[in-house]
Protein backbone atom coordinates (compact mmCIF):
# COMPACT_ATOMS: atom_id res chain seq x y z
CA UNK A 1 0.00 0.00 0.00
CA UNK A 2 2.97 2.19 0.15
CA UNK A 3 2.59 2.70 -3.39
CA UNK A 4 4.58 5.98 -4.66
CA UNK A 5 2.01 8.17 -6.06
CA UNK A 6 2.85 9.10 -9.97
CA UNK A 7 4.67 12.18 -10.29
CA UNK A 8 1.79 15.29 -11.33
CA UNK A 9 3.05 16.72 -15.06
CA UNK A 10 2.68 20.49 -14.24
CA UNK A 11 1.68 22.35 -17.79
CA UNK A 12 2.58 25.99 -18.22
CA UNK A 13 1.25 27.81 -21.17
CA UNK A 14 2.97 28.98 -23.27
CA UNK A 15 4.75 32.04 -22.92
CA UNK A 16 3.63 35.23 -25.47
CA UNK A 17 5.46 36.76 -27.88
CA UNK A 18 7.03 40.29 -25.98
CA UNK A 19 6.43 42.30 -29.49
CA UNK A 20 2.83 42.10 -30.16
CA UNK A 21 1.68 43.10 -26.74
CA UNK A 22 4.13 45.89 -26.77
CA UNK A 23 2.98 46.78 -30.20
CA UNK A 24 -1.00 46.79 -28.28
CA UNK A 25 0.00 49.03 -26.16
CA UNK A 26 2.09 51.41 -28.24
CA UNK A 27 -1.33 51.60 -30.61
CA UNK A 28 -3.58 52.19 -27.49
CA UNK A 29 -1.18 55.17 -26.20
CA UNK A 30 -1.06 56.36 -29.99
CA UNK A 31 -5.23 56.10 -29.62
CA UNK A 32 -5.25 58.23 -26.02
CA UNK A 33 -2.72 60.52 -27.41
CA UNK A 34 -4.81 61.19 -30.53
CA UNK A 35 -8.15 61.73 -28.55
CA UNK A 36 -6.43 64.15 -25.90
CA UNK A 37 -4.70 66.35 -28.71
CA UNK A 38 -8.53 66.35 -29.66
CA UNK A 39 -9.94 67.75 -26.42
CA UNK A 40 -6.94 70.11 -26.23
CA UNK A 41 -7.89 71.34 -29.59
CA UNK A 42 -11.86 71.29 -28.58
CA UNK A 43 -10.86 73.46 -25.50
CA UNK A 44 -8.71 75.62 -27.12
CA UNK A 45 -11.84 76.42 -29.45
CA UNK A 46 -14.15 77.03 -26.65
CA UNK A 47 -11.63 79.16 -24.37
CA UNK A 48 -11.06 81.34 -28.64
CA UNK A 49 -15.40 81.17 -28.12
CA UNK A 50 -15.77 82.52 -24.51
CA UNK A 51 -13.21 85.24 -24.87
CA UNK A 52 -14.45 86.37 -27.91
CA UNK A 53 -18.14 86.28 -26.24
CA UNK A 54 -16.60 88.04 -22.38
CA UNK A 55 -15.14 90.42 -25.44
CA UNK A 56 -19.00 91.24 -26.36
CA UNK A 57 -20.29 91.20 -22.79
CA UNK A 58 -17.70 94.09 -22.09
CA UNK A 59 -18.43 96.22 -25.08
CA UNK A 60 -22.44 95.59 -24.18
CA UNK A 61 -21.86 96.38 -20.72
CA UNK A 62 -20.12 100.10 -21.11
CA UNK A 63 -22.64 100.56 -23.28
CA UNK A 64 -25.47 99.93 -20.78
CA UNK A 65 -23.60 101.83 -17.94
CA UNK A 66 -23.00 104.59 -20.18
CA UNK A 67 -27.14 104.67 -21.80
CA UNK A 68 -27.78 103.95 -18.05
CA UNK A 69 -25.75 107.74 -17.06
CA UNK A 70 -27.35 109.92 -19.98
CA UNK A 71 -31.05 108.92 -18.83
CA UNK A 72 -30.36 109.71 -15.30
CA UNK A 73 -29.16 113.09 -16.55
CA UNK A 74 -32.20 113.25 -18.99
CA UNK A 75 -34.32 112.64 -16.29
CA UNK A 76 -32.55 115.10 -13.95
CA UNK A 77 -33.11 117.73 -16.55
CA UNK A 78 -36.72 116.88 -17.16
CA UNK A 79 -37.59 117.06 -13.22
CA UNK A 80 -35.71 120.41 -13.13
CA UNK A 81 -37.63 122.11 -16.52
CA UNK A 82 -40.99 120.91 -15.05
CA UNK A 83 -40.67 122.17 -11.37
CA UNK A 84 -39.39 125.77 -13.40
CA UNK A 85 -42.31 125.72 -15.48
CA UNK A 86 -44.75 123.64 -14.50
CA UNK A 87 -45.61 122.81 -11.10
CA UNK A 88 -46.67 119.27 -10.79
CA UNK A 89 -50.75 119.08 -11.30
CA UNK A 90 -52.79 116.87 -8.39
CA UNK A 91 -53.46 113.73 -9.97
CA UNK A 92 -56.79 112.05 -9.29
């Protein structure tokens, strides 16, 4: 009963080739490379898009501030001809 038991055979696969999995991975980093230079380029749009737009806002907003100025002086010199003139009527 002291039988020796056989001897397992261990199998290893076989081992890969180093140059096509280095040649997967150079063509994935080539394919994240590619789609970041995209966004870059996207952003680089959009930044061109928003300046060009805060560019707008600022020529819009002196504009306001300054239409904003000549009414209050408008109005200033319409409340000063009308109390000269003509005394505010009672409204009913």
């Amino acid at each position: 009963m002291n039988a020796e038991k056989p001897m397992k055979i261990l199998n290893f696969p076989a081992s890969r080739p180093r140059r096509p999995r280095v040649a997967e991975h150079l063509a994935s980093v080539k394919t994240l490379l590619s789609e970041c230079l995209e966004r870059q380029s996207a952003l680089r749009e959009d930044g061109r898009r928003l300046q060009a737009s805060l560019a707008r806002l600022t020529v819009l907003t002196r504009d306001m501030v300054s239409r904003t100025a000549r009414l209050r002086r408008t109005l200033g010199r319409l409340r000063d001809c009308r109390g000269r003139d003509n005394p505010p009527t009672a409204r009913v």
